[in-house]
Protein backbone atom coordinates (compact mmCIF):
# COMPACT_ATOMS: atom_id res chain seq x y z
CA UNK A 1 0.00 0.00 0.00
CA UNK A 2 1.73 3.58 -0.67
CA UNK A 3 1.06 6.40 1.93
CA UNK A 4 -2.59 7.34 0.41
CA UNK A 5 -3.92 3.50 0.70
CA UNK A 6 -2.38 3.61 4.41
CA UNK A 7 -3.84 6.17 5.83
CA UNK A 8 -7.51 5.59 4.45
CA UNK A 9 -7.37 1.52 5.78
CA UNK A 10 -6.24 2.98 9.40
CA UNK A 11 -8.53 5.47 9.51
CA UNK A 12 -11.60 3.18 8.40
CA UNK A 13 -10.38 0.80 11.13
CA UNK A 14 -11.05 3.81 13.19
CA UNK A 15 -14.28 4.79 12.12
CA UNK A 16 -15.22 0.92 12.21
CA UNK A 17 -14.20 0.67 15.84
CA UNK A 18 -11.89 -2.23 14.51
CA UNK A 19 -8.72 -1.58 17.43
CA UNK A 20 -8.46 -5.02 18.48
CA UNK A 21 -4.51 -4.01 19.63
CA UNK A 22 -6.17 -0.99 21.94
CA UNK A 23 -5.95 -2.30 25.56
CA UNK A 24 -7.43 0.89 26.96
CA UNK A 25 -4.25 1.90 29.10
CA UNK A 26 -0.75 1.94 28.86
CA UNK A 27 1.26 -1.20 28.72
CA UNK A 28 2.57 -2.47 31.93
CA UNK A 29 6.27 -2.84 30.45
CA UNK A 30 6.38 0.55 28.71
CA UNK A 31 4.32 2.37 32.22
CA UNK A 32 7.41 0.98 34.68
CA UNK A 33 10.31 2.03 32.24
CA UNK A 34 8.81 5.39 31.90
CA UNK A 35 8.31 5.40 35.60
CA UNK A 36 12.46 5.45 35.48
CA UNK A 37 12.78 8.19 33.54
CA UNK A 38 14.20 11.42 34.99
CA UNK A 39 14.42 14.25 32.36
CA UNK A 40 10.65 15.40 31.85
CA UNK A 41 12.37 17.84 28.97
CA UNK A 42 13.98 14.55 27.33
CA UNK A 43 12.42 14.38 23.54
CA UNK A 44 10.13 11.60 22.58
CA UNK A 45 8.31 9.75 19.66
CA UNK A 46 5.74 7.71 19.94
CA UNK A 47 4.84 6.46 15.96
CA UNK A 48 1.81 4.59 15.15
CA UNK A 49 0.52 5.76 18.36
CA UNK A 50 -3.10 4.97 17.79
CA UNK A 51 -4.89 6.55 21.23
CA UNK A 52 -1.91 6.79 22.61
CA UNK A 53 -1.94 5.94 26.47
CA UNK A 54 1.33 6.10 26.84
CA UNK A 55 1.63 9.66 25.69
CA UNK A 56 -1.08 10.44 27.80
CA UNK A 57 0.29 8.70 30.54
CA UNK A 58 3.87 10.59 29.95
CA UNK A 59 1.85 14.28 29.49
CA UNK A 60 0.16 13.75 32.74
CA UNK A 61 3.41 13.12 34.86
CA UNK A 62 5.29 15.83 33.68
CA UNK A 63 6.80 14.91 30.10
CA UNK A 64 7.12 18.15 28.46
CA UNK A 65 8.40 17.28 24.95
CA UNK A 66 6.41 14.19 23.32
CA UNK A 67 5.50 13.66 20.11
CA UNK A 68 2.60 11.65 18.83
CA UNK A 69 2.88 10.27 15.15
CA UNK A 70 -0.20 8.53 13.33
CA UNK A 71 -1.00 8.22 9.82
CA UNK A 72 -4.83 8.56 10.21
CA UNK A 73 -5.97 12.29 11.61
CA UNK A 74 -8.62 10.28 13.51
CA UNK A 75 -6.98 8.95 16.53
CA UNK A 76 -5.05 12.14 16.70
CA UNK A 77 -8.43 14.08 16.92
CA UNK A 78 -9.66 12.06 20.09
CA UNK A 79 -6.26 11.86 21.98
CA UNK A 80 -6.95 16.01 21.61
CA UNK A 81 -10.48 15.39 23.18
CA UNK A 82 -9.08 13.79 25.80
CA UNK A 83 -6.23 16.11 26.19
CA UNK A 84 -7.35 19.71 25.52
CA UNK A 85 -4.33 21.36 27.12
CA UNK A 86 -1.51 18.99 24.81
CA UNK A 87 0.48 20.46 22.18
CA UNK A 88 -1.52 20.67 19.07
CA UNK A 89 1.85 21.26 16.98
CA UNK A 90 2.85 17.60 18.83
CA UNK A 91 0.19 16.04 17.37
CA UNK A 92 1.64 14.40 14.11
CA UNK A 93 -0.52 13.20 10.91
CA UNK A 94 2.89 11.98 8.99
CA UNK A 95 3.99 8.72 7.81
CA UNK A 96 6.35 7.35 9.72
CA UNK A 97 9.03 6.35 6.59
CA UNK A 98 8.69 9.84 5.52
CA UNK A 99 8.62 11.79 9.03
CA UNK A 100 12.07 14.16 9.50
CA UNK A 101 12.64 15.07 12.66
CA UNK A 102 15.29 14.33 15.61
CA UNK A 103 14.22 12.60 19.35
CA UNK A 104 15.96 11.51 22.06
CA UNK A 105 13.73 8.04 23.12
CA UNK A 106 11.15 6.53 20.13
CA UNK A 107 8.33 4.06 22.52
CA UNK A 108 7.48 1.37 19.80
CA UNK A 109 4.14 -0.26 20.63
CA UNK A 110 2.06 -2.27 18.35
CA UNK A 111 3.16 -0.71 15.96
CA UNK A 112 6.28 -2.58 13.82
CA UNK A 113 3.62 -5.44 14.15
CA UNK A 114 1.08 -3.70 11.84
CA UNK A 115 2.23 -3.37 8.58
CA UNK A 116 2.52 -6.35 6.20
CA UNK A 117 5.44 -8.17 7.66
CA UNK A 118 7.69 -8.16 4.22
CA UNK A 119 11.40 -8.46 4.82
CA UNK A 120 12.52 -5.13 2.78
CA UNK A 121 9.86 -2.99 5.15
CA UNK A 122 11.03 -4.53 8.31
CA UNK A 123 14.57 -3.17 7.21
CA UNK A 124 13.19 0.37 6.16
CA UNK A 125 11.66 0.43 9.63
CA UNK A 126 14.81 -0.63 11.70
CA UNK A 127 16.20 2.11 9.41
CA UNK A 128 14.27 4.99 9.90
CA UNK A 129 13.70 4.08 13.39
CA UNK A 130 18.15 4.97 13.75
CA UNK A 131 17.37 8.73 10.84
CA UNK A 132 14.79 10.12 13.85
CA UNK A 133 16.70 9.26 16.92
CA UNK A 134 19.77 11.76 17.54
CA UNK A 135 22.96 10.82 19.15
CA UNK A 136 23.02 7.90 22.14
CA UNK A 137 19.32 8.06 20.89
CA UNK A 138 17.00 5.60 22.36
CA UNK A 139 14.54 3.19 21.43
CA UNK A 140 12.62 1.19 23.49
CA UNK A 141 9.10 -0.95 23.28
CA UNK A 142 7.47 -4.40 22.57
CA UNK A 143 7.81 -6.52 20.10
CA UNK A 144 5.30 -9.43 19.21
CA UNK A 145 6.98 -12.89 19.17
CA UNK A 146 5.56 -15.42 17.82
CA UNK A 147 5.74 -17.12 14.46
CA UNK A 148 4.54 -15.39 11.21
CA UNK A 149 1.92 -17.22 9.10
CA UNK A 150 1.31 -16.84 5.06
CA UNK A 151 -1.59 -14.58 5.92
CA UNK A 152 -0.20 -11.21 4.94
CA UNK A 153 -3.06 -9.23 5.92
CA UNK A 154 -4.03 -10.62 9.35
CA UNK A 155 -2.66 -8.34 12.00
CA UNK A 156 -0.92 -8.34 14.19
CA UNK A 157 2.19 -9.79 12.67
CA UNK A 158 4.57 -11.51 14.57
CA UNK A 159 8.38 -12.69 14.44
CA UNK A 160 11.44 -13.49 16.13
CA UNK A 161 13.92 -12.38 18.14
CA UNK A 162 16.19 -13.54 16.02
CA UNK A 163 14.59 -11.98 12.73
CA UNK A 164 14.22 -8.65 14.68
CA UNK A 165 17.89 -8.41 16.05
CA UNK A 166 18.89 -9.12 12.30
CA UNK A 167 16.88 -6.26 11.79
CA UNK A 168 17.99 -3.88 13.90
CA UNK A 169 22.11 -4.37 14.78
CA UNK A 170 23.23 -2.79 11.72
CA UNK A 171 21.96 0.42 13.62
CA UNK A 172 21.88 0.17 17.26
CA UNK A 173 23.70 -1.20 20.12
CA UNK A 174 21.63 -4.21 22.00
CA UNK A 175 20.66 -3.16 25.67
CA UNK A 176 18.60 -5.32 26.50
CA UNK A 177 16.11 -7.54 24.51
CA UNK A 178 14.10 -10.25 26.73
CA UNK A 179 10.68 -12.39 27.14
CA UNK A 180 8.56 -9.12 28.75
CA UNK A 181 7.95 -10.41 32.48
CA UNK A 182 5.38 -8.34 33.26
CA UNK A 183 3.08 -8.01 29.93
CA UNK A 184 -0.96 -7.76 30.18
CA UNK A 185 -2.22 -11.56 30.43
CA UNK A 186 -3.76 -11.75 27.21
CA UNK A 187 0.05 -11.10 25.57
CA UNK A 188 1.88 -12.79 28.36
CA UNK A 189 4.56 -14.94 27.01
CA UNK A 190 4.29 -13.39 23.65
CA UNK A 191 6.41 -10.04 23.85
CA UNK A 192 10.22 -9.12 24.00
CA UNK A 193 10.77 -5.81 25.71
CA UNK A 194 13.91 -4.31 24.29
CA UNK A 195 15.98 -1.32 25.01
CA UNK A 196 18.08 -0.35 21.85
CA UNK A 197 20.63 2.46 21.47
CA UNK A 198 21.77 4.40 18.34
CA UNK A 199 24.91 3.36 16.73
């Protein structure tokens, strides 16, 4: 699909209330390694953010410079609802392999798992993911791992940890990369929480 065909299939699953991925809060990995963080001023991205708890959930302890990226204006309209006082200029309607701009920490959730899992977009990702982070640049999220099927338009798609570090060590540096320990029940088991840093 190019950039057109994206954003009108997101934003139909919007209007269609078709958000099976939304679990209504922030994710319990993501929430405790925000609840680490120490620099309210530090820069972040959150891309394919959807309704974006965890923005909201940064915004209302103090996080002074996040960004909230979605290809469909629709999600981005109700996290405003919800949020009157937010930034509207932080408020994002880009696509993601097109967005230019520089951040300190990108939160990846749910979102590498949505589009169609083809081996040439998975590398444009890990890419683009390294072009919008600046130097010792962070990224950090969940990952989906479990095997991929032949379906190529049954989300969400999975993967490996072996397929995703292949992925991304041409760019970053490997923190950390682990089964998530403390994922919602209905994922348990089937996320890797990783912590990557910018080559």
């Amino acid at each position: 699909m190019n950039s057109s065909e994206t954003k009108t299939y997101w934003s139909n699953r919007y209007k269609d209330k078709r958000t099976g991925w939304d679990i209504g809060e922030p994710s319990t990995p993501l929430k405790k390694y925000i609840d680490q963080l120490t620099d309210k001023n530090v820069k972040i991205l959150i891309p394919g953010a959807g309704n974006a708890y965890e923005a909201t959930y940064l915004y209302k302890h103090g996080f002074t410079n996040v960004h909230i990226l979605d290809i469909s204006e629709i999600p981005l309209q109700e996290f405003k609802k919800r949020n009157p006082k937010f930034s509207a200029e932080n408020l994002r309607c880009d696509d993601f392999f097109t967005h230019k701009n520089t951040y300190d920490l990108i939160i990846e959730q749910t979102f590498f798992c949505s589009f169609p899992p083809l081996p040439e977009t998975r590398k444009k990702y890990a890419k683009q993911m390294a072009n919008l982070l600046g130097t010792n640049g962070k990224l950090i999220g969940l990952w989906f791992d479990f095997p991929l099927t032949n379906d190529v338009e049954k989300r969400p798609f999975g993967g490996s940890k072996d397929e995703y570090l292949n992925y991304f060590k041409p760019y970053f540096t490997v923190k950390t990369f682990e089964k998530a320990y403390n994922s919602i029940l209905p994922r348990a088991g089937n996320e890797l929480f990783g912590i990557f840093e910018k080559l």
